[in-house]
C-alpha atoms as a PDB file:
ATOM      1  CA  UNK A   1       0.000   0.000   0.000  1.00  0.00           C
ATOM      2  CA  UNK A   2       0.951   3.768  -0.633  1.00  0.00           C
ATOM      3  CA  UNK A   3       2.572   5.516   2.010  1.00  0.00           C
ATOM      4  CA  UNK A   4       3.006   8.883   2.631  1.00  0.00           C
ATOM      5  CA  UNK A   5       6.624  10.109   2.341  1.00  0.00           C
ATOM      6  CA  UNK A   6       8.634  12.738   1.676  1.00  0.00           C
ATOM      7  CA  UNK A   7      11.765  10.621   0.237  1.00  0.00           C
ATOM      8  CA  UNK A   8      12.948  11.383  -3.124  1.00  0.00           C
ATOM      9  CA  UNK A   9      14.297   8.006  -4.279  1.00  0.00           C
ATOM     10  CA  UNK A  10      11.098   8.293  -5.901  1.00  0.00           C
ATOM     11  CA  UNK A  11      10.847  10.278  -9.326  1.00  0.00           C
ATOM     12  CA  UNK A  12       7.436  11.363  -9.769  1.00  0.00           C
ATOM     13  CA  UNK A  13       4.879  12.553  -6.966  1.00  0.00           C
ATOM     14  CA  UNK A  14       1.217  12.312  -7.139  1.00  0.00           C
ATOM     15  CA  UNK A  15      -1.185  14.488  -5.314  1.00  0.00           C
ATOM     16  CA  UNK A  16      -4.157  12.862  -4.594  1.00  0.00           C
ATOM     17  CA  UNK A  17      -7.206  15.288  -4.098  1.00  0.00           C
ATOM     18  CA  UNK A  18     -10.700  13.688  -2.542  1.00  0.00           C
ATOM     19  CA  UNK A  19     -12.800  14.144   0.370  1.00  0.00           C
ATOM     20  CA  UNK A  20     -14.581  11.597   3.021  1.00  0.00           C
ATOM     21  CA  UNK A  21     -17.793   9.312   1.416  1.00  0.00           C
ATOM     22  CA  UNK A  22     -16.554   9.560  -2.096  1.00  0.00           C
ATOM     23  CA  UNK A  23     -16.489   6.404  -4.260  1.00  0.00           C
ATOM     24  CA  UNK A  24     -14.456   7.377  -7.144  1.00  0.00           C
ATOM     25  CA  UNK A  25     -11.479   8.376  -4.688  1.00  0.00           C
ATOM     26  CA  UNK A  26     -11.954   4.681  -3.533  1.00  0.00           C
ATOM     27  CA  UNK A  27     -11.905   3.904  -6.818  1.00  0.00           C
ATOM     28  CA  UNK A  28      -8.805   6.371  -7.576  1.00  0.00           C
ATOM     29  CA  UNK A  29      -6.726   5.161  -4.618  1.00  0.00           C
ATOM     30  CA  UNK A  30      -7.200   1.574  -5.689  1.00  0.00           C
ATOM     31  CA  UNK A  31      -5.715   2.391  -9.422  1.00  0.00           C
ATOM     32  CA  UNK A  32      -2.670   4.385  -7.584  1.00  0.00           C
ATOM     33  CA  UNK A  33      -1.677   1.139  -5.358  1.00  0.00           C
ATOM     34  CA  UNK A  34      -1.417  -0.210  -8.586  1.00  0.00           C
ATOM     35  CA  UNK A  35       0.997   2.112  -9.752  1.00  0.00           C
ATOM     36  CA  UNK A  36       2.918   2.453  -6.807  1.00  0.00           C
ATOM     37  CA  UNK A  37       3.175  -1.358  -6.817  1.00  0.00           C
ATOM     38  CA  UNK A  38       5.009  -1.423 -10.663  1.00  0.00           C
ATOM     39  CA  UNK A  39       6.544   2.266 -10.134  1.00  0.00           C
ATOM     40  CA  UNK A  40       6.889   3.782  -6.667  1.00  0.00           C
ATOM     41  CA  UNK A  41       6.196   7.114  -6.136  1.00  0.00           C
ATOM     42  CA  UNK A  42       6.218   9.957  -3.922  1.00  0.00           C
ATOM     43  CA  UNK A  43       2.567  10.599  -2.392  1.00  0.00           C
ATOM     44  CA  UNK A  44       0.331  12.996  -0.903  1.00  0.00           C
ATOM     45  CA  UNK A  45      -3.286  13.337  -0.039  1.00  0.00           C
ATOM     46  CA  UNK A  46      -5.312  15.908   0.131  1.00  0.00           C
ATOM     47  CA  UNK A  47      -8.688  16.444   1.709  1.00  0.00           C
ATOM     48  CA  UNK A  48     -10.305  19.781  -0.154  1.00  0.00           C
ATOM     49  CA  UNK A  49     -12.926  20.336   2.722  1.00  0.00           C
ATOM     50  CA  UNK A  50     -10.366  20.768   5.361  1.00  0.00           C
ATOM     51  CA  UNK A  51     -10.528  24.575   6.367  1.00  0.00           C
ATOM     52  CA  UNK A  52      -6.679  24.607   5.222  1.00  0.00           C
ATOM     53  CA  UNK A  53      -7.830  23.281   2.065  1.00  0.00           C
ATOM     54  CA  UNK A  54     -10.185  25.819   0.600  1.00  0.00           C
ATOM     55  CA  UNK A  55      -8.314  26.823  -1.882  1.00  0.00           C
ATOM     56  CA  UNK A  56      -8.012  23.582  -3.181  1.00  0.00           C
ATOM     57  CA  UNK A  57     -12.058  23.077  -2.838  1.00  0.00           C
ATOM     58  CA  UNK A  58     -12.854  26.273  -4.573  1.00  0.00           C
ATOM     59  CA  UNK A  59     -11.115  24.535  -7.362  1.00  0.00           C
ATOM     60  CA  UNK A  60     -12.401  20.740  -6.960  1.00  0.00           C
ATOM     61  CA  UNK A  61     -15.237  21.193  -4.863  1.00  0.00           C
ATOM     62  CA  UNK A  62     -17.221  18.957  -8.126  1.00  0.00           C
ATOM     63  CA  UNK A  63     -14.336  17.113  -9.083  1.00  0.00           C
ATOM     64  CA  UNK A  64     -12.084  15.069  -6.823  1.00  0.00           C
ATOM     65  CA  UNK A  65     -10.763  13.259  -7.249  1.00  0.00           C
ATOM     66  CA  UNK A  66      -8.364  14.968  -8.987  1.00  0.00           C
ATOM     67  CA  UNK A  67      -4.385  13.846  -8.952  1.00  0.00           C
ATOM     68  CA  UNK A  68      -1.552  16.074  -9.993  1.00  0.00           C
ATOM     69  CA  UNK A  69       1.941  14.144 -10.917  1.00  0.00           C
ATOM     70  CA  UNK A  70       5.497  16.277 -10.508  1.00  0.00           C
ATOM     71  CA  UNK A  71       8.457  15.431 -10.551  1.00  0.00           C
ATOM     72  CA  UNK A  72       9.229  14.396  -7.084  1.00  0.00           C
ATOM     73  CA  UNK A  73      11.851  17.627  -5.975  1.00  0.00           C
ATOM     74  CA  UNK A  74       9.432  20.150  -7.164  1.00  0.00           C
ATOM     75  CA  UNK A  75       7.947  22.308  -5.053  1.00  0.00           C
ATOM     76  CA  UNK A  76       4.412  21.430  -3.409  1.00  0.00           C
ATOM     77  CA  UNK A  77       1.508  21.652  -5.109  1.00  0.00           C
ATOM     78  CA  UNK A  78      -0.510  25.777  -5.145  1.00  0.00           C
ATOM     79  CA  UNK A  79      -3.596  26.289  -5.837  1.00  0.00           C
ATOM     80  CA  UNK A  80      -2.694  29.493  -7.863  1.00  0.00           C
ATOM     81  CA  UNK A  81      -0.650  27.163 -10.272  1.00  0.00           C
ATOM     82  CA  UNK A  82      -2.950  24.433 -10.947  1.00  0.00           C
ATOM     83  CA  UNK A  83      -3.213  25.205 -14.549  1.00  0.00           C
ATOM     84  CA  UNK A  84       0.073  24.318 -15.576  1.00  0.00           C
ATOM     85  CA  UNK A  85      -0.376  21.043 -13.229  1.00  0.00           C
ATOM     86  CA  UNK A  86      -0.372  17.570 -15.136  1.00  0.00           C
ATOM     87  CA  UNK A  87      -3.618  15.982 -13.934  1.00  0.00           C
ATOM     88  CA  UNK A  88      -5.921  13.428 -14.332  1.00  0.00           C
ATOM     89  CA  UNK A  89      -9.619  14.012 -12.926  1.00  0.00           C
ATOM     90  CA  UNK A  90     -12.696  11.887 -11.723  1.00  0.00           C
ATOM     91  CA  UNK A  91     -11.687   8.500 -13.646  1.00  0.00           C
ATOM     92  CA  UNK A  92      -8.490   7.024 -14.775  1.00  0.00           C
ATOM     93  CA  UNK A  93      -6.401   3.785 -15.788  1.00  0.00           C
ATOM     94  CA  UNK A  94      -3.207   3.045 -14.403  1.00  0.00           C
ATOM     95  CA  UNK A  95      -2.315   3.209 -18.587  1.00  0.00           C
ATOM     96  CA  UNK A  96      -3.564   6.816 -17.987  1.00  0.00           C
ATOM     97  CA  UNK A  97      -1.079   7.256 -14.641  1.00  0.00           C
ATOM     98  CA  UNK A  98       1.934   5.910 -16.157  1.00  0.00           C
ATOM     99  CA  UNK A  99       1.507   7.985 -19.270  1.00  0.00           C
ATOM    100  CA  UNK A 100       1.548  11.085 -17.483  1.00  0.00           C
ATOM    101  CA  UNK A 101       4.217  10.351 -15.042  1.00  0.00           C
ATOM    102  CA  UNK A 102       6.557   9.180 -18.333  1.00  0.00           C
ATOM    103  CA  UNK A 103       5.712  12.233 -19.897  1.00  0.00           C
ATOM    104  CA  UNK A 104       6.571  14.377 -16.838  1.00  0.00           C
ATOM    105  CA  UNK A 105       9.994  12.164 -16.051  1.00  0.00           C
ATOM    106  CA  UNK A 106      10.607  13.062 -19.977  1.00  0.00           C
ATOM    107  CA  UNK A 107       9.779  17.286 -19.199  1.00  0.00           C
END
């Protein structure tokens, strides 16, 4: 299973966005254990109705989940950047996933 961590043996990092009683961030967390178990990766998760989160649920209130993938020594993820994340929203593959992160371990 995915853990949390900071370590940067990892190349990419995925932000996971999603919020309590929501079946396709079930779904979503299920396809990145997947992932991690073929490709480790940095992780993070991120519940947008936290108060410390609004920024990130004025954006996704409607459509977590929502995962951004980064190279693993860039900085956190900001809300005020989020268009020039590389994301993939409500429903992917682990094809989907893995085609990102190789496109962002190519950038």
């Amino acid at each position: 299973m995915m853990r949390v961590t900071s370590r940067l043996l990892q190349s990419c990092r995925i932000t996971l966005f999603t919020r309590e009683n929501c079946g396709l961030c079930s779904q979503a967390r299920s396809v990145l254990s997947d992932v991690w178990d073929k490709q480790p990766f940095a992780f993070k998760e991120i519940d947008i109705i936290k108060p410390e989160s609004k920024g990130w649920r004025d954006l996704y209130e409607f459509d977590v989940p929502v995962i951004h993938i980064s190279k693993a020594q860039q900085p956190e993820e900001d809300p005020t950047l989020s268009s020039l994340a590389v994301k993939l929203m409500h429903c992917f593959t682990v094809e989907d996933v893995e085609a990102k992160m190789a496109a962002v371990e190519k950038s």
